[in-house]
PDB file of N, CA and C in Angstrom:
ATOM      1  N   UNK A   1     -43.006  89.533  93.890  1.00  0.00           N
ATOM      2  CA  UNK A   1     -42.710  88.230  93.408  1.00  0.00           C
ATOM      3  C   UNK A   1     -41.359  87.777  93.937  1.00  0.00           C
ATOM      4  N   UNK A   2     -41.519  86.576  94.306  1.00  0.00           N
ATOM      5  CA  UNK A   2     -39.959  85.880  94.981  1.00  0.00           C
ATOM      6  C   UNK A   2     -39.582  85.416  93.724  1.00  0.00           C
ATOM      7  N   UNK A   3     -38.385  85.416  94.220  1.00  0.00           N
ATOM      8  CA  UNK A   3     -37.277  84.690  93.019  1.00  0.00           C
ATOM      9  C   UNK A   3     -37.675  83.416  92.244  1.00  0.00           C
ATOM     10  N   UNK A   4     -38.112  82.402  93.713  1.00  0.00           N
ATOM     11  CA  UNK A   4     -38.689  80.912  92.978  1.00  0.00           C
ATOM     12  C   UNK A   4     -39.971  81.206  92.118  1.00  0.00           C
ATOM     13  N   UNK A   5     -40.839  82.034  92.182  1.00  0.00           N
ATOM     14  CA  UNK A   5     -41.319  82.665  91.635  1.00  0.00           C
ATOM     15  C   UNK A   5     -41.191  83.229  90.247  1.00  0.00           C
ATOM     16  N   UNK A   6     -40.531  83.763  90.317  1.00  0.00           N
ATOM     17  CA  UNK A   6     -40.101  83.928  88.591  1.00  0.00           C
ATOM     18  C   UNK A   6     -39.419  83.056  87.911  1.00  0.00           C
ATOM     19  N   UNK A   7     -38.593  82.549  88.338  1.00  0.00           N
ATOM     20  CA  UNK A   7     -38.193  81.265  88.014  1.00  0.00           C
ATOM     21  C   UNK A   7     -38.769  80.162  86.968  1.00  0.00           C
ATOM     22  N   UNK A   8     -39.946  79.865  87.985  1.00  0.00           N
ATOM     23  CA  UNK A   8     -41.271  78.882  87.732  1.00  0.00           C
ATOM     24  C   UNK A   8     -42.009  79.393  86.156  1.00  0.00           C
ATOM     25  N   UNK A   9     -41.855  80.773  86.572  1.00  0.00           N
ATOM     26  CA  UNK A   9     -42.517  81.663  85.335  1.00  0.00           C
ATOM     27  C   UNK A   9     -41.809  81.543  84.040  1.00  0.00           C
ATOM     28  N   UNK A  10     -40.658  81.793  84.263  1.00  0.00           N
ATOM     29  CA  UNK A  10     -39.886  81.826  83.140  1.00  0.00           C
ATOM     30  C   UNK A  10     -39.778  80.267  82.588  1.00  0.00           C
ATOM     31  N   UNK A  11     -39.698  79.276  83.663  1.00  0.00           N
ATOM     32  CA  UNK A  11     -39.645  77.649  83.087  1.00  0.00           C
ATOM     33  C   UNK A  11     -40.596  77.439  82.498  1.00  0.00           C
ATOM     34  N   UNK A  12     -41.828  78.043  82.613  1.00  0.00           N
ATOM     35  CA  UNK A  12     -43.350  77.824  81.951  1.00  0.00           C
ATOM     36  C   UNK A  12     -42.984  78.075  80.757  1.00  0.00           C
ATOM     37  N   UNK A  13     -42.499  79.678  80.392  1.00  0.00           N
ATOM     38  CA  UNK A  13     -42.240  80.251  79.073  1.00  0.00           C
ATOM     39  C   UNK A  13     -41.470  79.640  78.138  1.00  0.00           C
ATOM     40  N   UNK A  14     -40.412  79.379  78.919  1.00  0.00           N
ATOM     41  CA  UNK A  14     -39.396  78.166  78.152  1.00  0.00           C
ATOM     42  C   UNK A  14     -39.877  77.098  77.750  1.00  0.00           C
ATOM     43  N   UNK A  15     -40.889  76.329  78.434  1.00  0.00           N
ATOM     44  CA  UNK A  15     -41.293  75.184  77.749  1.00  0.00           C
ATOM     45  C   UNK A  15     -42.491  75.346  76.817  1.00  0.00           C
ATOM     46  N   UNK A  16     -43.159  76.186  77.057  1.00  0.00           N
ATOM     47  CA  UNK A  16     -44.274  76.716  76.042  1.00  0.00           C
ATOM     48  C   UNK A  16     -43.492  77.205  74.939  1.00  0.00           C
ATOM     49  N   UNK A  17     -42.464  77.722  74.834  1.00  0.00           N
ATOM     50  CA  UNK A  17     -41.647  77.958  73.337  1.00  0.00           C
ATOM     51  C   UNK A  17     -40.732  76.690  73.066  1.00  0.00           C
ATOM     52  N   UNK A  18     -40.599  75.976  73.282  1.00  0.00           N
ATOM     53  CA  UNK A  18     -39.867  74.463  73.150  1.00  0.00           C
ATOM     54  C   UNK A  18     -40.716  74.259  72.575  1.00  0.00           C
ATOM     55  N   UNK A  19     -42.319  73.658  73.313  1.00  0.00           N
ATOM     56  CA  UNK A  19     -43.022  72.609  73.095  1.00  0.00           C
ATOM     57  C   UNK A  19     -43.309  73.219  71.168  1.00  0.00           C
ATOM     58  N   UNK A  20     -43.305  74.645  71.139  1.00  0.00           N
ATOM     59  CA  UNK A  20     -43.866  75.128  69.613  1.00  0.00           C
ATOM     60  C   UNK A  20     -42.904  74.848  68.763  1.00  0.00           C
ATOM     61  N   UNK A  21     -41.497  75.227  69.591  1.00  0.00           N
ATOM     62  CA  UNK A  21     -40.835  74.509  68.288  1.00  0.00           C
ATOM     63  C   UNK A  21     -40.672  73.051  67.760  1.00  0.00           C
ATOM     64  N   UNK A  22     -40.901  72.383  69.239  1.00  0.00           N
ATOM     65  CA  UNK A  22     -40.964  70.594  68.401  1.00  0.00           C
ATOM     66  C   UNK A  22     -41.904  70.792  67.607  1.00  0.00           C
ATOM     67  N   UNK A  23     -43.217  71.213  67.940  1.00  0.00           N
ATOM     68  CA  UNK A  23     -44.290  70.731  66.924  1.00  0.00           C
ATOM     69  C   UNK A  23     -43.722  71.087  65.587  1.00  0.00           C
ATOM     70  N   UNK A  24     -43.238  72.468  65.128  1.00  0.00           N
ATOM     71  CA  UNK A  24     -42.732  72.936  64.014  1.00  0.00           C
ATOM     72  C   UNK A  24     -42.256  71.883  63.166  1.00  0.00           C
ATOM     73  N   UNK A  25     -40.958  71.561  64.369  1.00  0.00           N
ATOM     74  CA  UNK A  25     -39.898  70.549  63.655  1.00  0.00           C
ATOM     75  C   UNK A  25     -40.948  69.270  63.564  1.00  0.00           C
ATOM     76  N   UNK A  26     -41.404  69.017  64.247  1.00  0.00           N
ATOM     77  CA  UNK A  26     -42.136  67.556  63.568  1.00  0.00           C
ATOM     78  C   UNK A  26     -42.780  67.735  62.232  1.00  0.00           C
ATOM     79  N   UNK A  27     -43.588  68.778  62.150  1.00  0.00           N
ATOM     80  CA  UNK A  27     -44.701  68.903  60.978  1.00  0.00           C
ATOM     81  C   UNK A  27     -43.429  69.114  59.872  1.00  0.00           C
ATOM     82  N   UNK A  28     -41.739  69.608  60.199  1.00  0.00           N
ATOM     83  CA  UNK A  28     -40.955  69.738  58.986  1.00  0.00           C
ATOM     84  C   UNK A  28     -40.542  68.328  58.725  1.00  0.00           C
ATOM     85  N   UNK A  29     -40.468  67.378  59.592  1.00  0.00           N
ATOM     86  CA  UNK A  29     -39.577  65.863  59.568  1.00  0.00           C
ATOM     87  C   UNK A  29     -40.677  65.400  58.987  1.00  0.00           C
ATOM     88  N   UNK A  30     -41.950  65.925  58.990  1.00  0.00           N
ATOM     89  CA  UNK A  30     -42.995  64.746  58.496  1.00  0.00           C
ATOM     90  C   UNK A  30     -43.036  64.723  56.784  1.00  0.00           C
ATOM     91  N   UNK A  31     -42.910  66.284  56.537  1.00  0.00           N
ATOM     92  CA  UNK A  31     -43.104  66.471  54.967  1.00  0.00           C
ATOM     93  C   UNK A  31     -41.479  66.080  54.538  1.00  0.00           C
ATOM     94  N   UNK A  32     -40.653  65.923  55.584  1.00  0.00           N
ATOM     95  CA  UNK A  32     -39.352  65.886  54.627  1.00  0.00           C
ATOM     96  C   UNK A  32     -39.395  63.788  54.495  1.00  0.00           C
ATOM     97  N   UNK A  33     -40.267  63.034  55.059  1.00  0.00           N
ATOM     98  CA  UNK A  33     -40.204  61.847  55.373  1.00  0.00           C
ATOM     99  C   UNK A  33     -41.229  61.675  54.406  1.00  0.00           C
ATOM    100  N   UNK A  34     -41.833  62.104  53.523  1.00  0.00           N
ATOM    101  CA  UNK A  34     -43.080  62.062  52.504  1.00  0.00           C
ATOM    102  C   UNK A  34     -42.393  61.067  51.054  1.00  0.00           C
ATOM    103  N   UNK A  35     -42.740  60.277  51.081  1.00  0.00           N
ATOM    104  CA  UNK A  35     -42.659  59.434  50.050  1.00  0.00           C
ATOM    105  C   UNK A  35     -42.948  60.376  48.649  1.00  0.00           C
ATOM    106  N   UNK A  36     -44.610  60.780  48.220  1.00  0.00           N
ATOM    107  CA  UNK A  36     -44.286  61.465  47.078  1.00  0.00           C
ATOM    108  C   UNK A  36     -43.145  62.578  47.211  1.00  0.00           C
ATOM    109  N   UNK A  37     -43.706  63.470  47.694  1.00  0.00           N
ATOM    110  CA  UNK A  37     -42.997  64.830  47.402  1.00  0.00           C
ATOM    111  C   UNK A  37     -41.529  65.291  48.450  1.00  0.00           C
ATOM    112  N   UNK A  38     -41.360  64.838  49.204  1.00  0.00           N
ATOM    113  CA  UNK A  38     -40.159  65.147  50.482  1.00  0.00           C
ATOM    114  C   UNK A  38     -38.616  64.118  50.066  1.00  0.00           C
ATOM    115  N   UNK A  39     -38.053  64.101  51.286  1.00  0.00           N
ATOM    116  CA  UNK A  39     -37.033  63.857  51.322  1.00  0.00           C
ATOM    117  C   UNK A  39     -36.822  62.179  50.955  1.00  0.00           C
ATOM    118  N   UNK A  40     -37.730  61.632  51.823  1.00  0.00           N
ATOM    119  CA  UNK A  40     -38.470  60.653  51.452  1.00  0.00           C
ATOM    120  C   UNK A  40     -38.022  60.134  49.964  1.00  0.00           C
ATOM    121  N   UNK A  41     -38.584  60.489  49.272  1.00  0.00           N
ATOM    122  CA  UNK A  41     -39.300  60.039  48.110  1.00  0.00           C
ATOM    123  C   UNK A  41     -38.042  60.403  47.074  1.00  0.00           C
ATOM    124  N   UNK A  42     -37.597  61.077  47.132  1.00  0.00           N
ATOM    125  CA  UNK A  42     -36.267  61.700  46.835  1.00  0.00           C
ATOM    126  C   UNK A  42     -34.979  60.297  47.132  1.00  0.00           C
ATOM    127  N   UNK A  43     -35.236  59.935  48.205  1.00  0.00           N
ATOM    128  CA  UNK A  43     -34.095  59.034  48.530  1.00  0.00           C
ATOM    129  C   UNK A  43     -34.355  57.798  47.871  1.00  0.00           C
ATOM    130  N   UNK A  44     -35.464  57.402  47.952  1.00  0.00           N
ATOM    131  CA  UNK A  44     -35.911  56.153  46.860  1.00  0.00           C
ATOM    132  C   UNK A  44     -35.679  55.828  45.689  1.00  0.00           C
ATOM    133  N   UNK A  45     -35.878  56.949  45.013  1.00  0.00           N
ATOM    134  CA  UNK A  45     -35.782  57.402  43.300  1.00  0.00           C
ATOM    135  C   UNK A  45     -34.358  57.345  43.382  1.00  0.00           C
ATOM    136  N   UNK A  46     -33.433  57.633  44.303  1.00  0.00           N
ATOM    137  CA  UNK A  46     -31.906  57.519  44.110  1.00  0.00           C
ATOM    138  C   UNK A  46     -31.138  56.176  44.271  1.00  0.00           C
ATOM    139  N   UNK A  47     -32.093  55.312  45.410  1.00  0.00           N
ATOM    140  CA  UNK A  47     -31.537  53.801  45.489  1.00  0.00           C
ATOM    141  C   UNK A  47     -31.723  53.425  43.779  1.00  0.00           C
ATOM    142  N   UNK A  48     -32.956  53.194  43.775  1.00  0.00           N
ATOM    143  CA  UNK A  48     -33.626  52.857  42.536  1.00  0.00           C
ATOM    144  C   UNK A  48     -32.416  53.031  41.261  1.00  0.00           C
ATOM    145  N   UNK A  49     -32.157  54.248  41.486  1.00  0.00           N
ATOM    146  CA  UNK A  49     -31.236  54.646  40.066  1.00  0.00           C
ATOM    147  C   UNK A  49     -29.476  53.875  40.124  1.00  0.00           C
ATOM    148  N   UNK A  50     -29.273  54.066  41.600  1.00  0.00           N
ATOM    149  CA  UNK A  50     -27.860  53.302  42.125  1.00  0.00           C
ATOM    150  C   UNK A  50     -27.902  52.238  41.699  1.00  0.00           C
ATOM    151  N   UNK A  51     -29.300  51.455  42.179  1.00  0.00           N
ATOM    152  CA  UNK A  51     -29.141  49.881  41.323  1.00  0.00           C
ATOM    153  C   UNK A  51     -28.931  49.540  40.005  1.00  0.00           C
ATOM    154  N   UNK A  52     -29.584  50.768  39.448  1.00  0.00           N
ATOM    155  CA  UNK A  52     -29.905  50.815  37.732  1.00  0.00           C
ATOM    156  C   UNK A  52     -28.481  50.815  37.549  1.00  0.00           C
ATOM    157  N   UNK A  53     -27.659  51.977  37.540  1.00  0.00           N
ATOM    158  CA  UNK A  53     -26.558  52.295  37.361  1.00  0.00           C
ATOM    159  C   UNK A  53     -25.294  51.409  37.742  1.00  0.00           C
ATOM    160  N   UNK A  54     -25.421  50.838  38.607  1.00  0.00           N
ATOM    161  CA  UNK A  54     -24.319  50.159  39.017  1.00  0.00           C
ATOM    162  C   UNK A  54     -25.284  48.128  38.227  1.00  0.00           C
ATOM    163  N   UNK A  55     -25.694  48.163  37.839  1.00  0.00           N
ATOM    164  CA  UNK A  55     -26.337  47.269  36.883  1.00  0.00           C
ATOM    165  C   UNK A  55     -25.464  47.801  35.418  1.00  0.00           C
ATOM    166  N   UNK A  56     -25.700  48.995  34.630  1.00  0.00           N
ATOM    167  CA  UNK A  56     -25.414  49.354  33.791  1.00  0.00           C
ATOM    168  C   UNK A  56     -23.439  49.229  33.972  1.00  0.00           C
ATOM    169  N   UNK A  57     -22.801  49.732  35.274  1.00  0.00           N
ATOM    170  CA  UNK A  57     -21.274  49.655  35.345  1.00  0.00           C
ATOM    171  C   UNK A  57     -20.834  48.201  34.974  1.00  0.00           C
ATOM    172  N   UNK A  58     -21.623  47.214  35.703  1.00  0.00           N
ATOM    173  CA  UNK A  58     -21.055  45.336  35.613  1.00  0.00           C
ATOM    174  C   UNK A  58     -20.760  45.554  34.094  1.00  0.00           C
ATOM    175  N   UNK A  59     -22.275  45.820  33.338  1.00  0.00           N
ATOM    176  CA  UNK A  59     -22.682  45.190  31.945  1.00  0.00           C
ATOM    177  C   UNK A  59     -21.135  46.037  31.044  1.00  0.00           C
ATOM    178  N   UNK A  60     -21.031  47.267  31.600  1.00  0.00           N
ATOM    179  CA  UNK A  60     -19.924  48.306  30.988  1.00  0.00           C
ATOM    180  C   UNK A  60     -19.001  47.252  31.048  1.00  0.00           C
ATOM    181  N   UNK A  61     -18.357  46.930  32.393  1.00  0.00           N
ATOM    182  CA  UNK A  61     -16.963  46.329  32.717  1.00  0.00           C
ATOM    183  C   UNK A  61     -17.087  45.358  32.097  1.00  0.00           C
ATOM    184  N   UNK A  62     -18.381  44.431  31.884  1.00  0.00           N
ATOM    185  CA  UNK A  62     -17.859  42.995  31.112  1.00  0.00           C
ATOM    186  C   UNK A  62     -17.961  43.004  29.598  1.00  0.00           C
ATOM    187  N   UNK A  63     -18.766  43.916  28.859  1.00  0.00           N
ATOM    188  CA  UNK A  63     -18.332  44.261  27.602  1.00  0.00           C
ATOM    189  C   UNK A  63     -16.741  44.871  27.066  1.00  0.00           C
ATOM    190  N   UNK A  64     -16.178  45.926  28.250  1.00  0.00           N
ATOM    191  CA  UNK A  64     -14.768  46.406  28.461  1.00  0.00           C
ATOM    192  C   UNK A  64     -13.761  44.622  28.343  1.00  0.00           C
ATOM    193  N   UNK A  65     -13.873  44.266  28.789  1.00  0.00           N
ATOM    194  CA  UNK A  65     -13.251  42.762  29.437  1.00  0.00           C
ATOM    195  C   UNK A  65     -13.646  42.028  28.199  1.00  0.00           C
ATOM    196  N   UNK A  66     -14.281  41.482  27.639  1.00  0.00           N
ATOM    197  CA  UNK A  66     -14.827  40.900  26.269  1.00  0.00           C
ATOM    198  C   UNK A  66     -14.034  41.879  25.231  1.00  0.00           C
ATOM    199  N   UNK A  67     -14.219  42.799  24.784  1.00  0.00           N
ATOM    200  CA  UNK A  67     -13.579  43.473  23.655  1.00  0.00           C
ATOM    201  C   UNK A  67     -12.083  43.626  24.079  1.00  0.00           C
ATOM    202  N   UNK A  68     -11.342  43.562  25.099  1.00  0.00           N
ATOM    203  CA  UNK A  68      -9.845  43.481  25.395  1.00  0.00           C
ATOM    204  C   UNK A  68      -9.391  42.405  25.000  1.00  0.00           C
ATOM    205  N   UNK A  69     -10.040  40.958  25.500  1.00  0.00           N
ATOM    206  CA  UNK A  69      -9.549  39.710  25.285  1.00  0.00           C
ATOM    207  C   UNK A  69      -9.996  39.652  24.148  1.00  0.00           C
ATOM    208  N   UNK A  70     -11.229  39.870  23.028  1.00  0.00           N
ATOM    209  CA  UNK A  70     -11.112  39.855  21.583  1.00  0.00           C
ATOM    210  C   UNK A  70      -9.592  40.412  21.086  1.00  0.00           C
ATOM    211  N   UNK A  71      -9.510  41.511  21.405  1.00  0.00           N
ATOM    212  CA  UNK A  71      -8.663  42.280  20.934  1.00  0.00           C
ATOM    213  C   UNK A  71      -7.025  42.122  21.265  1.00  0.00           C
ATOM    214  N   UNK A  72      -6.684  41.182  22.174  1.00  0.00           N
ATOM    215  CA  UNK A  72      -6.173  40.587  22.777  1.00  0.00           C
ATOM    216  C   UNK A  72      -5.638  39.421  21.783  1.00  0.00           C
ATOM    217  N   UNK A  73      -6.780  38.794  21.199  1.00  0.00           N
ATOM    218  CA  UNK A  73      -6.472  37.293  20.867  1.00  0.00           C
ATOM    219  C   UNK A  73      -6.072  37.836  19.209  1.00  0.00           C
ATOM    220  N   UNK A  74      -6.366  39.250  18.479  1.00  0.00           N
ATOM    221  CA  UNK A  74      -6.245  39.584  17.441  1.00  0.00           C
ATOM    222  C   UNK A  74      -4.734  40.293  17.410  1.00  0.00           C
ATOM    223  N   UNK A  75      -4.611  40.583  18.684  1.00  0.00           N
ATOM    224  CA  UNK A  75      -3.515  41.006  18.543  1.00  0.00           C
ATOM    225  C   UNK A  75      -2.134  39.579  18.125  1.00  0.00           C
ATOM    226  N   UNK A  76      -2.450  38.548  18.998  1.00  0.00           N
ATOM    227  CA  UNK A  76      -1.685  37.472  19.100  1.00  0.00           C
ATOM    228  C   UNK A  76      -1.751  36.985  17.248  1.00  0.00           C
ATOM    229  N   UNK A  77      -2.578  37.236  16.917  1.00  0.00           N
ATOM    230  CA  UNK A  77      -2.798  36.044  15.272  1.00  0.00           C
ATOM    231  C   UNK A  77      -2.448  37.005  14.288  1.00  0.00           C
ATOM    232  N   UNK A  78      -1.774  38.137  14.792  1.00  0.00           N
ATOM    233  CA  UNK A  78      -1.495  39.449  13.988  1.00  0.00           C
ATOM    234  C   UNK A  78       0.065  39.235  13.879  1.00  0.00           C
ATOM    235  N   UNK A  79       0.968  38.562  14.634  1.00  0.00           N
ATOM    236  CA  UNK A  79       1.734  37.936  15.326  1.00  0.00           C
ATOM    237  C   UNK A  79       2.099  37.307  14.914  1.00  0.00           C
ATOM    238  N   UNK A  80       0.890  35.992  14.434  1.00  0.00           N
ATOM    239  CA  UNK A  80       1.556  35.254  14.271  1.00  0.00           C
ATOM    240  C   UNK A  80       1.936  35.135  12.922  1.00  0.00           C
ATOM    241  N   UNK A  81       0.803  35.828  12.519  1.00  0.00           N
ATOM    242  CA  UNK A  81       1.133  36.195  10.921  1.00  0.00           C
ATOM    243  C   UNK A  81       2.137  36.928  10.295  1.00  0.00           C
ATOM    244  N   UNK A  82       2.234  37.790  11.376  1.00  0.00           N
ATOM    245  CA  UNK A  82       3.473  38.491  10.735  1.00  0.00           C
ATOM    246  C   UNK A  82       5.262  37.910  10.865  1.00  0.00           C
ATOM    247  N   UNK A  83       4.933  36.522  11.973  1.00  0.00           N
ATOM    248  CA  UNK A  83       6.336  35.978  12.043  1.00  0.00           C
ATOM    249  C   UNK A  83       6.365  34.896  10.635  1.00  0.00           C
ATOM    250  N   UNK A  84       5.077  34.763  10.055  1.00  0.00           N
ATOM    251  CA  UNK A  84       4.586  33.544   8.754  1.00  0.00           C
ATOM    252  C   UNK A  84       5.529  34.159   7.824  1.00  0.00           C
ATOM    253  N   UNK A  85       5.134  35.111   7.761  1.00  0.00           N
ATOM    254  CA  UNK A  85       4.683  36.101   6.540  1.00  0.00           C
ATOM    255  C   UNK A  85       6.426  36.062   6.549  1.00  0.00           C
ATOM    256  N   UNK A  86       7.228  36.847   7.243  1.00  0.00           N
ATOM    257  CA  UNK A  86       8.552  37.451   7.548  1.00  0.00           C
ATOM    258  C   UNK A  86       9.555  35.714   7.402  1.00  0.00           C
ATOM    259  N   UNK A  87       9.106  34.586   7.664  1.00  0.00           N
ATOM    260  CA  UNK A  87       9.441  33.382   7.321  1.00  0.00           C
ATOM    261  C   UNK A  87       9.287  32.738   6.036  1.00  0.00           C
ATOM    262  N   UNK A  88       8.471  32.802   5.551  1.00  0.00           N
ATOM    263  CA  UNK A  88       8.153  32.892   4.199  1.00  0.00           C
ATOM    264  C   UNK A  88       9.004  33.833   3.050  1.00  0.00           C
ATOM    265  N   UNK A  89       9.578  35.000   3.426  1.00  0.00           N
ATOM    266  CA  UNK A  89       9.993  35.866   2.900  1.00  0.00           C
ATOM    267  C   UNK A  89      11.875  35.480   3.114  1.00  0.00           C
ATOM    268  N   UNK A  90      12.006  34.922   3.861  1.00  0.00           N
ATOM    269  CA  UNK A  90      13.615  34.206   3.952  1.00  0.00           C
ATOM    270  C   UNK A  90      13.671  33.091   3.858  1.00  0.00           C
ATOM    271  N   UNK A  91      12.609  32.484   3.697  1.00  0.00           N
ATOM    272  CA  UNK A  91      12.883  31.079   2.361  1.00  0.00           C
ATOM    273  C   UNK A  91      12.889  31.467   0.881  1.00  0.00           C
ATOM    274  N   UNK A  92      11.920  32.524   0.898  1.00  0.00           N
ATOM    275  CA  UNK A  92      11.988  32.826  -0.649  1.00  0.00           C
ATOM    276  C   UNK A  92      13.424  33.283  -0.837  1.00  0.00           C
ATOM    277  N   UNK A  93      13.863  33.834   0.018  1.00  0.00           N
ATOM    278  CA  UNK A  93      15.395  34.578  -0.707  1.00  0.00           C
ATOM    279  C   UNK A  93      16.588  33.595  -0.314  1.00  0.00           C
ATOM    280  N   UNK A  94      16.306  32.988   0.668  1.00  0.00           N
ATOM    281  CA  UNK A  94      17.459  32.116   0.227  1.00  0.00           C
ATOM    282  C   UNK A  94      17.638  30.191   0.067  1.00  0.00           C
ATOM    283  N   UNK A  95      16.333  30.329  -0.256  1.00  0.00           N
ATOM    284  CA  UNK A  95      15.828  28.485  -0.413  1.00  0.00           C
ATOM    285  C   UNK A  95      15.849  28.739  -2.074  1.00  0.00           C
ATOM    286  N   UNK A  96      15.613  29.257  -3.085  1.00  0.00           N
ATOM    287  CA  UNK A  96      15.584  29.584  -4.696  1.00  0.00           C
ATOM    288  C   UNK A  96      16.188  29.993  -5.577  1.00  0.00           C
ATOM    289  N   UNK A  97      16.987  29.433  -6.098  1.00  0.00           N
ATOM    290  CA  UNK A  97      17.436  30.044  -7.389  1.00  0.00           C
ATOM    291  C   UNK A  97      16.971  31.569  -8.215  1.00  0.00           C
ATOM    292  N   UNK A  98      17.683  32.309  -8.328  1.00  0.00           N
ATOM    293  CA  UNK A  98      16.921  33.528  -8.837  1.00  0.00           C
ATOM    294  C   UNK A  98      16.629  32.800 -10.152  1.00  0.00           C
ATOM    295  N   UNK A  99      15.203  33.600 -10.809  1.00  0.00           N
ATOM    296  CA  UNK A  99      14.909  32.758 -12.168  1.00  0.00           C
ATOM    297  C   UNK A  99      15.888  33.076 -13.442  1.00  0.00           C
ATOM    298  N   UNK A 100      16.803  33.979 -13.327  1.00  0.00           N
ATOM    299  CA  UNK A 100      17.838  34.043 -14.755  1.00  0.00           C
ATOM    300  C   UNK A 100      18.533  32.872 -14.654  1.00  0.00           C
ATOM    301  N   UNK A 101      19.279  32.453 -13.704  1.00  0.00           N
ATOM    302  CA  UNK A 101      20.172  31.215 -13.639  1.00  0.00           C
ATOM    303  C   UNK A 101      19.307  29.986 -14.271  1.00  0.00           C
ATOM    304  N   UNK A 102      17.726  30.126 -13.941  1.00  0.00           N
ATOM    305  CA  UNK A 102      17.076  28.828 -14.158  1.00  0.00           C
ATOM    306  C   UNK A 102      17.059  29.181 -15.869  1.00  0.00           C
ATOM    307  N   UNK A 103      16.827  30.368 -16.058  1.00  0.00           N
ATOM    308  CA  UNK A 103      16.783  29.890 -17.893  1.00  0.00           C
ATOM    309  C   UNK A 103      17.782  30.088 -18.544  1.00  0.00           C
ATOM    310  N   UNK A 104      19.203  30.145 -18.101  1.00  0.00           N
ATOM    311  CA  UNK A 104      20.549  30.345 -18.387  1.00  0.00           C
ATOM    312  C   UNK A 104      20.593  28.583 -18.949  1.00  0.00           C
ATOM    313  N   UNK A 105      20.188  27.973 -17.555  1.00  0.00           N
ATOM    314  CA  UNK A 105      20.533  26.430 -17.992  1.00  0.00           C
ATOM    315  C   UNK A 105      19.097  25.763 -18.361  1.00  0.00           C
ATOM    316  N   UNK A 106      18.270  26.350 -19.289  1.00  0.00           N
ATOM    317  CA  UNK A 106      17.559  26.185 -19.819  1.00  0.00           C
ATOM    318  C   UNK A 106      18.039  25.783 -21.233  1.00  0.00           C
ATOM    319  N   UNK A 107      18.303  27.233 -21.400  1.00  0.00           N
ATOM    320  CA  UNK A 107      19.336  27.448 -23.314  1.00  0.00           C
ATOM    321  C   UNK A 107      20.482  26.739 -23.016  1.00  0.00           C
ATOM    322  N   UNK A 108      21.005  26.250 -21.909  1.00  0.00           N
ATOM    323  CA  UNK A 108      22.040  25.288 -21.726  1.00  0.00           C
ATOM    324  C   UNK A 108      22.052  23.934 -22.634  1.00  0.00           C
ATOM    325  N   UNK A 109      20.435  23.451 -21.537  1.00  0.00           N
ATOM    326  CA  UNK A 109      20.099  22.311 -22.055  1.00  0.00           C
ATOM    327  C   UNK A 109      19.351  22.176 -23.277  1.00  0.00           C
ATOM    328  N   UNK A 110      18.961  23.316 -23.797  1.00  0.00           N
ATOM    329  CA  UNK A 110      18.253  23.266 -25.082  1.00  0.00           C
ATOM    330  C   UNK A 110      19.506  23.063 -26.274  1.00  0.00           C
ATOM    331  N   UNK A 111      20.878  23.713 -25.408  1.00  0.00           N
ATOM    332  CA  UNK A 111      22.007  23.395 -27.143  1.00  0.00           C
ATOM    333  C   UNK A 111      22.787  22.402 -27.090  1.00  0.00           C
ATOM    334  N   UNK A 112      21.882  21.557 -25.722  1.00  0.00           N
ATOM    335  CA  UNK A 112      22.969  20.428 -25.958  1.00  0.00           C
ATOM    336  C   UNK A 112      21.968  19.313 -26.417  1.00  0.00           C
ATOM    337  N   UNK A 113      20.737  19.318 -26.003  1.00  0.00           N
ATOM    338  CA  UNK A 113      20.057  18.354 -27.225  1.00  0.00           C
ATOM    339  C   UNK A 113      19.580  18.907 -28.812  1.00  0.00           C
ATOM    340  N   UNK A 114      19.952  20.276 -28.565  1.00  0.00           N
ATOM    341  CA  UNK A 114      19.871  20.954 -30.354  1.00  0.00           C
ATOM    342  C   UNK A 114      21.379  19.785 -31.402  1.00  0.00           C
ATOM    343  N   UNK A 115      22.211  19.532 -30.247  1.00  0.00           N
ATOM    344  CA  UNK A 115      23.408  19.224 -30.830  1.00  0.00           C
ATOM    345  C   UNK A 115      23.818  17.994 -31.617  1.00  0.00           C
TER     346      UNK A 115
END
């Protein structure tokens, strides 16, 4: 046998074990490309859920965003009440007569028309 000869032989062999492994790999790309059961089908069920989920994140963030600005606007009238409240409380103490003085000149005026 000449060299070109074996050569030829061995390129035969080589491609007769190629050609078996594409087929392999195809018949594996085909079941992994399978809608029910493969890779396929697998990747679908995951868009599917991404949408779900990132549907469910908006609804999260805008309930988050709604209960801040509630909570937000309760904070402000909490505020404002408490500057009412704290105003109210320094008129009382120094807009009024404490009530002994008022019935001091009560019996004041009671002994001067007793008189």
């Amino acid at each position: 046998m000449t060299m070109a000869q074996i050569s030829q032989l061995s390129l035969i062999a080589f491609t007769i074990g190629l050609s078996g492994f594409c087929f392999v790999l195809a018949r594996r790309l085909r079941k992994l490309n399978d809608l029910e059961t493969g890779l396929g089908g697998a990747i679908a069920v995951m868009t599917s859920e991404i949408g779900r989920l990132e549907k469910s994140i908006l609804f999260a963030k805008f309930e988050a965003i709604s209960a801040t600005q509630a909570l937000s606007e309760e904070i402000e009238r909490a505020k404002q009440e408490r500057a009412f409240w704290m105003l109210q409380q320094k008129f009382a103490e120094t807009g009024l007569p404490r009530p002994t003085r008022v019935q001091r000149k009560r019996r004041r005026e009671e002994a001067v028309a007793d008189a």
